[in-house]
Protein backbone atom coordinates (compact mmCIF):
# COMPACT_ATOMS: atom_id res chain seq x y z
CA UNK A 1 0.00 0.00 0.00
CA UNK A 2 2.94 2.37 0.95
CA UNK A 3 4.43 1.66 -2.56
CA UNK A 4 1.37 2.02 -4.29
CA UNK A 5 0.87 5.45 -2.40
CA UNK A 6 4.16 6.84 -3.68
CA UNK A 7 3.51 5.61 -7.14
CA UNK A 8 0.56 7.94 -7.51
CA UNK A 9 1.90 10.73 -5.32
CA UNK A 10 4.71 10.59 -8.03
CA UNK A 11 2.55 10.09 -10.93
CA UNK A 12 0.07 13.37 -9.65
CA UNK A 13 3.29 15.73 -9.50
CA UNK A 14 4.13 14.66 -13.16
CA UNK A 15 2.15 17.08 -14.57
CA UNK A 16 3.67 20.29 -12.84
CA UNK A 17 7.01 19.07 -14.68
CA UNK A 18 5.95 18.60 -18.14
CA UNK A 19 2.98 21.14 -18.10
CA UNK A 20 4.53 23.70 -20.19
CA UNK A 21 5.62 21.46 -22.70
CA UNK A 22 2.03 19.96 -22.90
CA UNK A 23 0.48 23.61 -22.99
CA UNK A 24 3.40 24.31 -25.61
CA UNK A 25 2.06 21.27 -27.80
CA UNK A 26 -1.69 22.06 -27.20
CA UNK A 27 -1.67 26.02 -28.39
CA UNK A 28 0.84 24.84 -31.33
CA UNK A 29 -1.56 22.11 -32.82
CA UNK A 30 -5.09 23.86 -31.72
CA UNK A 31 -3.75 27.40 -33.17
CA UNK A 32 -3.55 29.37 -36.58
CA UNK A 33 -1.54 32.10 -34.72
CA UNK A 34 0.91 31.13 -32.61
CA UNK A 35 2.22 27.70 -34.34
CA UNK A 36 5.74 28.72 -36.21
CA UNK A 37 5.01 28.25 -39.40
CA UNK A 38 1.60 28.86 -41.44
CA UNK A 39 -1.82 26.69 -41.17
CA UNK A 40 -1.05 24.24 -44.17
CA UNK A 41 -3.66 24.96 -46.66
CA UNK A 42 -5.02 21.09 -46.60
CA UNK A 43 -6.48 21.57 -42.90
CA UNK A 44 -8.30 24.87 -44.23
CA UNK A 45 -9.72 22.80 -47.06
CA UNK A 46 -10.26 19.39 -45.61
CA UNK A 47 -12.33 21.28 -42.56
CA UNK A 48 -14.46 23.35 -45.56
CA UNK A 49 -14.83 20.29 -47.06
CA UNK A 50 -16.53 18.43 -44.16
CA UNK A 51 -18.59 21.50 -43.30
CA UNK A 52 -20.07 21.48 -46.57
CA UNK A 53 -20.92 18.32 -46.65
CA UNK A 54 -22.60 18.84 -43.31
CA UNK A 55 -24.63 21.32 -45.38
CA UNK A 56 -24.99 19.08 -48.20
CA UNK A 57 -26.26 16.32 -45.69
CA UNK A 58 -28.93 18.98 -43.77
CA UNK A 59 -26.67 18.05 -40.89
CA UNK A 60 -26.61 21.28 -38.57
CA UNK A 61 -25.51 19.56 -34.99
CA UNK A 62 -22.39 21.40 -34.02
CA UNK A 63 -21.18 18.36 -32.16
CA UNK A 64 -21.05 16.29 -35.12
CA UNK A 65 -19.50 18.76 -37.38
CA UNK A 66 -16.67 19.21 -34.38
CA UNK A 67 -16.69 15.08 -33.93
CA UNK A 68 -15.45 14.75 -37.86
CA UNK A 69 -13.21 17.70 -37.22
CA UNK A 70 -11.54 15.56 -34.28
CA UNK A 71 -11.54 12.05 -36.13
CA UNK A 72 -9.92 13.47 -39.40
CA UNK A 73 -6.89 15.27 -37.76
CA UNK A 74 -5.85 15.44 -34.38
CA UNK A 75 -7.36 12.08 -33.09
CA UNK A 76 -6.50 10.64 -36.25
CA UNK A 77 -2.93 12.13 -37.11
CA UNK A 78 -1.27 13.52 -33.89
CA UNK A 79 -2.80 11.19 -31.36
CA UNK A 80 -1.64 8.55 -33.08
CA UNK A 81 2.25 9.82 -33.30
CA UNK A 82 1.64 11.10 -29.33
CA UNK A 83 0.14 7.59 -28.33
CA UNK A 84 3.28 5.77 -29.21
CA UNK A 85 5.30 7.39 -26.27
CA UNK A 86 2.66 9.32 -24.52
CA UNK A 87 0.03 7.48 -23.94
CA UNK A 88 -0.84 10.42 -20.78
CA UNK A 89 -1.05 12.97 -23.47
CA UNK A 90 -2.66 10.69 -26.07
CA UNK A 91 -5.76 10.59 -23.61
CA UNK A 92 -5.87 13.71 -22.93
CA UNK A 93 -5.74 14.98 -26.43
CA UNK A 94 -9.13 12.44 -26.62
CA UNK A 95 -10.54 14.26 -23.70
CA UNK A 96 -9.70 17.63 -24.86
CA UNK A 97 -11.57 16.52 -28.40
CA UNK A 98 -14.48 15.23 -27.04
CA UNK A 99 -17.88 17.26 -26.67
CA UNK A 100 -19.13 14.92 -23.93
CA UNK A 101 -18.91 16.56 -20.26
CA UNK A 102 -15.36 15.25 -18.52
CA UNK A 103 -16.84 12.68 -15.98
CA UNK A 104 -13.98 11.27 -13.05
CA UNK A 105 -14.49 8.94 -10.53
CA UNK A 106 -12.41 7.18 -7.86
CA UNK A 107 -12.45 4.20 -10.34
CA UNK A 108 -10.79 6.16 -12.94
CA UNK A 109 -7.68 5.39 -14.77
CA UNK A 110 -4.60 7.30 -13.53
CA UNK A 111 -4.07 8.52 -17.66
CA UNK A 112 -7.53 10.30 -16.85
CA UNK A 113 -6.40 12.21 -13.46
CA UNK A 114 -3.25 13.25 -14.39
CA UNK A 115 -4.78 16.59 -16.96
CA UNK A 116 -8.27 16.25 -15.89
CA UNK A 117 -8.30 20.11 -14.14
CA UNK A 118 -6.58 21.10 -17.30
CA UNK A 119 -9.14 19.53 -20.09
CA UNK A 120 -11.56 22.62 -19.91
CA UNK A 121 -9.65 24.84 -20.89
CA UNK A 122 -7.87 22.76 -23.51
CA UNK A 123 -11.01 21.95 -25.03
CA UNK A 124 -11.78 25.80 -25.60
CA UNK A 125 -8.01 25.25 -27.43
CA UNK A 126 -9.90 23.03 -29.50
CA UNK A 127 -13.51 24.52 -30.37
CA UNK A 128 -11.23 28.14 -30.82
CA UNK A 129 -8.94 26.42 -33.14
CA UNK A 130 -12.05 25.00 -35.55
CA UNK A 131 -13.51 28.41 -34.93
CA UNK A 132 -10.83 30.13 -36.30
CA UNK A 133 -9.84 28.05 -39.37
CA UNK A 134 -13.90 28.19 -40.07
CA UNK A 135 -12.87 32.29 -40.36
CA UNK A 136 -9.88 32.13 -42.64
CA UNK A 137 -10.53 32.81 -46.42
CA UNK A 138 -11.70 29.79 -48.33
CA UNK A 139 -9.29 27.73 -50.74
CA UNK A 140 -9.99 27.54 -53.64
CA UNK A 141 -9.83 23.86 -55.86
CA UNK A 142 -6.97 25.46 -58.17
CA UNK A 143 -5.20 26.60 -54.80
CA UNK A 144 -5.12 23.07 -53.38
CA UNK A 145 -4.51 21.37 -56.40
CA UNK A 146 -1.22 23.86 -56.89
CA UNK A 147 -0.30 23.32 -52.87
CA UNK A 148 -0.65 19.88 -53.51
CA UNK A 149 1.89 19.55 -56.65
CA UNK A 150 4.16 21.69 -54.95
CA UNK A 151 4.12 19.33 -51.72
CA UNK A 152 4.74 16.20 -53.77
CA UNK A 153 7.63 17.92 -56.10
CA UNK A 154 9.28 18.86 -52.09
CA UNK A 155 9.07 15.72 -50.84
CA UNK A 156 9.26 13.15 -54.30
CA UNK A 157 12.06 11.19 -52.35
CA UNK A 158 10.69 10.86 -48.87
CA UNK A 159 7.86 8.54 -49.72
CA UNK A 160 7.14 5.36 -51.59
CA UNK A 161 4.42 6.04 -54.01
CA UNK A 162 3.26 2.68 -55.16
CA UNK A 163 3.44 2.03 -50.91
CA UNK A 164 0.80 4.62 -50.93
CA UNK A 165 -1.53 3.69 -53.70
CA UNK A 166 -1.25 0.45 -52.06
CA UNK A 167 -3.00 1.52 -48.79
CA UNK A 168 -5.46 3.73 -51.10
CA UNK A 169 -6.41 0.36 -53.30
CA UNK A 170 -7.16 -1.25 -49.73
CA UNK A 171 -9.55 1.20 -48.25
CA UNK A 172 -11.45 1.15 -51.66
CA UNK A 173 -11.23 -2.42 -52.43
CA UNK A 174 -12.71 -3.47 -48.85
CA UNK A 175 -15.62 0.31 -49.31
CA UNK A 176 -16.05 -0.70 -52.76
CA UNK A 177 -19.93 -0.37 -53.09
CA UNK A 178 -20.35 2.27 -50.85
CA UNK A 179 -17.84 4.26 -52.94
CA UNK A 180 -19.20 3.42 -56.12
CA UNK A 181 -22.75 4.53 -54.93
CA UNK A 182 -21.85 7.55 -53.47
CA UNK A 183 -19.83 8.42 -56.94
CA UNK A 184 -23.16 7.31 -58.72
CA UNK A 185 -25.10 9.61 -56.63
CA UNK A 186 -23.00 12.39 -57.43
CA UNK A 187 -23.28 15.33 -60.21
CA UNK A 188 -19.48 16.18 -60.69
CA UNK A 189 -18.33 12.02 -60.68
CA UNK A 190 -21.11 11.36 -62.78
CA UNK A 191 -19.52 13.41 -65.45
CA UNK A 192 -16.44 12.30 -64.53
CA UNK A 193 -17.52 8.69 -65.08
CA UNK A 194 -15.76 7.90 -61.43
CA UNK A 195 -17.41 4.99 -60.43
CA UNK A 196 -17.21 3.47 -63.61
CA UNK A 197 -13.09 4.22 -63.47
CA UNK A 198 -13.19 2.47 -60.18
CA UNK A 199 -14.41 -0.51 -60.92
CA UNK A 200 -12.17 -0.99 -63.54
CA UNK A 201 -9.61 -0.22 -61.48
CA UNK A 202 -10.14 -2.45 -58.76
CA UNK A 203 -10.91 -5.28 -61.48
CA UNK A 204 -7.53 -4.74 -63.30
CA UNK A 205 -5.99 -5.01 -59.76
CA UNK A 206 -8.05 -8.08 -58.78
CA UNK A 207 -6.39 -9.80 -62.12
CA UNK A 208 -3.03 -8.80 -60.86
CA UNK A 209 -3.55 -10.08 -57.34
């Protein structure tokens, strides 16, 4: 019991050590201000992009908008590089994401207690940060398309590209129908002849295979 005592008494003062490098992180990632280099353009345009299909979908809840928000970038992307190492700051990046109300108890998990005072205001961090990037000027299709070329001319020998069309071929192999309808269902793929290109692709691939 004495150990276990110690080991928590440690674990609770933590937190004083490492909180300005955790408050450093936070205003870094939920910022378009203070962050040391510029927004990249393809948050700006991927958030657009789910709030207009929110619009598209008559879906006006703000939580849900702010759940896809969460799920496409930080839970996604920098929870998963933080979770690795820091599983502390992993959890609390999920708590500071969530819209539910931050609920403790005594049965709680000691990843939970460590930030829990802190969560409030880093989850005014996060609904700032979406409310800010909602503000900035739109980008435009010809803007993102240009950022885009740029970024893969920068970085043409940092990444495997076949690697990557590999992981692409998966997700639509295994969503195959519900991609294909959705492309069906839409004005701009429709003219495109999208879903039609799809299934050719994944057929030519299944032949491969």
């Amino acid at each position: 019991m004495g150990l276990e005592r110690e080991t928590r008494q440690e674990c609770c003062s933590a937190p004083g050590t490492l909180q300005k490098f955790v408050d450093d992180l936070f205003e870094t990632l939920f910022s378009t201000v203070h962050r040391g280099s510029a927004l990249p353009l393809a948050i700006k345009y991927m958030f657009d992009f789910l709030d207009e299909q929110a619009d598209k979908h008559g879906i006006h809840d703000t939580d849900v908008r702010h759940t896809w928000k969460s799920n496409c970038l930080p839970l996604r992307f920098w929870s998963s590089i933080t979770d690795a190492c820091l599983s502390v700051v992993a959890q609390t990046f999920m708590d500071s994401c969530s819209t539910s109300e931050h609920r403790l108890g005594k049965d709680s998990p000691s990843n939970k207690l460590l930030y829990a005072k802190d969560i409030p205001n880093y989850k005014s961090w996060v609904e700032r940060y979406y409310a800010d990037i909602n503000r900035l000027p739109a980008i435009s299709d010809q803007d993102m398309n240009a950022y885009l070329a740029e970024q893969a001319r920068l970085h043409s020998t940092e990444f495997n590209m076949l690697s990557a069309l590999n992981e692409i071929y998966s997700y639509v192999s295994k969503y195959s129908e519900e991609i294909t309808a959705a492309l069906e269902q839409d004005e701009q793929a429709k003219k495109q002849r999208l879903a039609y290109k799809v299934e050719q692709l994944i057929g030519a691939m299944s032949l491969e295979s």
